[in-house]
Protein backbone atom coordinates (compact mmCIF):
# COMPACT_ATOMS: atom_id res chain seq x y z
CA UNK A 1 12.21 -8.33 -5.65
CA UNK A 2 13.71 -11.39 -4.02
CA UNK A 3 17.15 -10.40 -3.52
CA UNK A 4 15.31 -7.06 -1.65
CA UNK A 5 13.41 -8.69 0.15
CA UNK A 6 15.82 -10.94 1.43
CA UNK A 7 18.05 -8.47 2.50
CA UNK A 8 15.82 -6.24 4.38
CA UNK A 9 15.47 -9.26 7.02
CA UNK A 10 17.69 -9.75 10.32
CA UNK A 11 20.33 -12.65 10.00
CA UNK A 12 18.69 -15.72 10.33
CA UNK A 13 15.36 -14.53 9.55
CA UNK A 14 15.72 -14.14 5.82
CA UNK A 15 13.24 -17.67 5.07
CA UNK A 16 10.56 -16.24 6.89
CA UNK A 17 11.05 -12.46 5.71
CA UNK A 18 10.72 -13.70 2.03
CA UNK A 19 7.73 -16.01 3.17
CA UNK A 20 5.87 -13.41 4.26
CA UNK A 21 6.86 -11.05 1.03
CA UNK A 22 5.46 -13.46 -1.35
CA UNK A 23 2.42 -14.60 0.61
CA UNK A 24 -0.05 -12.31 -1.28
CA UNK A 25 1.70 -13.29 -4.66
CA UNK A 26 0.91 -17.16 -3.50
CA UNK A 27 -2.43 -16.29 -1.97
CA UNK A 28 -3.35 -14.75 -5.24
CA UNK A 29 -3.04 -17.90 -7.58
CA UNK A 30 -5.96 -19.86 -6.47
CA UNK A 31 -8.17 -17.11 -6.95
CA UNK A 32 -7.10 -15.64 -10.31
CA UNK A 33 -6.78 -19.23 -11.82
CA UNK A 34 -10.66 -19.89 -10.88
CA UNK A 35 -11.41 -16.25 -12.54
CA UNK A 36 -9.43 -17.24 -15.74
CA UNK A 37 -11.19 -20.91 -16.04
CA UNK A 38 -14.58 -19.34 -15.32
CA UNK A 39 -13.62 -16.41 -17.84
CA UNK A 40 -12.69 -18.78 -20.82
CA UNK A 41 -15.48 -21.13 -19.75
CA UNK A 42 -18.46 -18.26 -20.57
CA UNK A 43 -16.17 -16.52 -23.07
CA UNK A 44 -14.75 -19.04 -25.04
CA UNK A 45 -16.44 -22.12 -24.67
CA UNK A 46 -14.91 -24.02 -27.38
CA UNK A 47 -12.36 -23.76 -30.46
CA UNK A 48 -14.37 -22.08 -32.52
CA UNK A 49 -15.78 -19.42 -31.13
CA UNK A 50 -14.27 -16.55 -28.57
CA UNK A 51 -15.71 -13.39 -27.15
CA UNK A 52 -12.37 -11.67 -26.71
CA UNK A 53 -13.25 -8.38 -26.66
CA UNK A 54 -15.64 -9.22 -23.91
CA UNK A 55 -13.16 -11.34 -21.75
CA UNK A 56 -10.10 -8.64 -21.79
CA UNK A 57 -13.15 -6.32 -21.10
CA UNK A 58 -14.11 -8.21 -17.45
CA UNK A 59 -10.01 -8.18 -17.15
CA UNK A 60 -9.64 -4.34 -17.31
CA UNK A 61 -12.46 -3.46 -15.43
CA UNK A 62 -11.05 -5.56 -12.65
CA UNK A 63 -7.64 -3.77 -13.29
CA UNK A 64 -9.46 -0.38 -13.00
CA UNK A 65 -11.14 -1.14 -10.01
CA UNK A 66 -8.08 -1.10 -7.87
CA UNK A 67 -6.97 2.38 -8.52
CA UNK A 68 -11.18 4.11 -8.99
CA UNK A 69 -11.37 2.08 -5.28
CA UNK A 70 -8.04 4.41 -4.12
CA UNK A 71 -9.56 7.52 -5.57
CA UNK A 72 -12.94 7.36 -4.00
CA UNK A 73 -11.43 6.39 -0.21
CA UNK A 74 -8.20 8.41 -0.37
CA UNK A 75 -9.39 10.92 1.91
CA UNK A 76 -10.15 8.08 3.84
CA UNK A 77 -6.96 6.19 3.64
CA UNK A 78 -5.10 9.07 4.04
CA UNK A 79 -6.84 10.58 7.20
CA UNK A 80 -4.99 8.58 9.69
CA UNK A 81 -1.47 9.41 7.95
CA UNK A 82 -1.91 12.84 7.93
CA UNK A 83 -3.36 12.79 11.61
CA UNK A 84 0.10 11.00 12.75
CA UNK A 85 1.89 13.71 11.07
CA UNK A 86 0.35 16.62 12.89
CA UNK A 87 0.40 15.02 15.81
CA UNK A 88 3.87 14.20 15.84
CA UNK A 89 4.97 17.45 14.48
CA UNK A 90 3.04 19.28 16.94
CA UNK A 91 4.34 16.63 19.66
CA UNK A 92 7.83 18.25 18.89
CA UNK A 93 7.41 21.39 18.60
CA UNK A 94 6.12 20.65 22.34
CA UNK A 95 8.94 19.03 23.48
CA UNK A 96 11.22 21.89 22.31
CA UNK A 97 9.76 24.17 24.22
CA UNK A 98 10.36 25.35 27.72
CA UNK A 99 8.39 28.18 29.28
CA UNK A 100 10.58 28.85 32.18
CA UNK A 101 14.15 29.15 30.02
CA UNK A 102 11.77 32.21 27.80
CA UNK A 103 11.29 34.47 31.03
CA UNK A 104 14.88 34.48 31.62
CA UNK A 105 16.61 35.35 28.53
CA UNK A 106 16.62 38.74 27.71
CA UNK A 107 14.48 39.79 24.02
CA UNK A 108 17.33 41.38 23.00
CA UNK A 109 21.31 41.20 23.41
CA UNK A 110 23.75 43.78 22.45
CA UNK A 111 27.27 43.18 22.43
């Protein structure tokens, strides 16, 4: 992922390309290691006893949530995307087009 990243950039920008690539992996680490202290806190609160079936439960419901979250707003996400498309594809078909150059060409040539 590194290596990718890293070359994607401009020469000379490569530090700040791969900065900016692993900014949400570094923005992530604060939050997810006050989820897993508060997890172990109320699941496992000491040696002797842990609710693990009830911890990895909170964990894959979070997992889960990601992808029901992209299901219920696809149409949604999606919307703008397929607007862009149209447009542009209708924006060429436009362009490609000139009235005056049809009225002058004959339907149909014989040789």
């Amino acid at each position: 992922y590194y290596s990718m990243s890293v070359c994607c950039a401009k020469e000379g920008h490569e530090g700040v390309f791969a900065a900016f690539a692993f900014a949400p992996t570094f923005l992530a680490q604060l939050p997810v290691g006050a989820l897993s202290g508060f997890l172990l806190s109320t699941y496992c609160p000491n040696e002797n006893y842990c609710n693990g079936t009830k911890l990895w439960g909170v964990v894959f419901g979070m997992a889960l949530l990601s992808p029901l979250m992209m299901m219920v707003w696809w149409r949604w996400l999606n919307k703008e995307e397929a607007e862009n498309e149209f447009d542009e594809a209708d924006a060429d078909d436009n362009a490609n087009v000139n009235n005056d150059d049809l009225l002058d060409e004959p339907l149909l040539t014989t040789p």
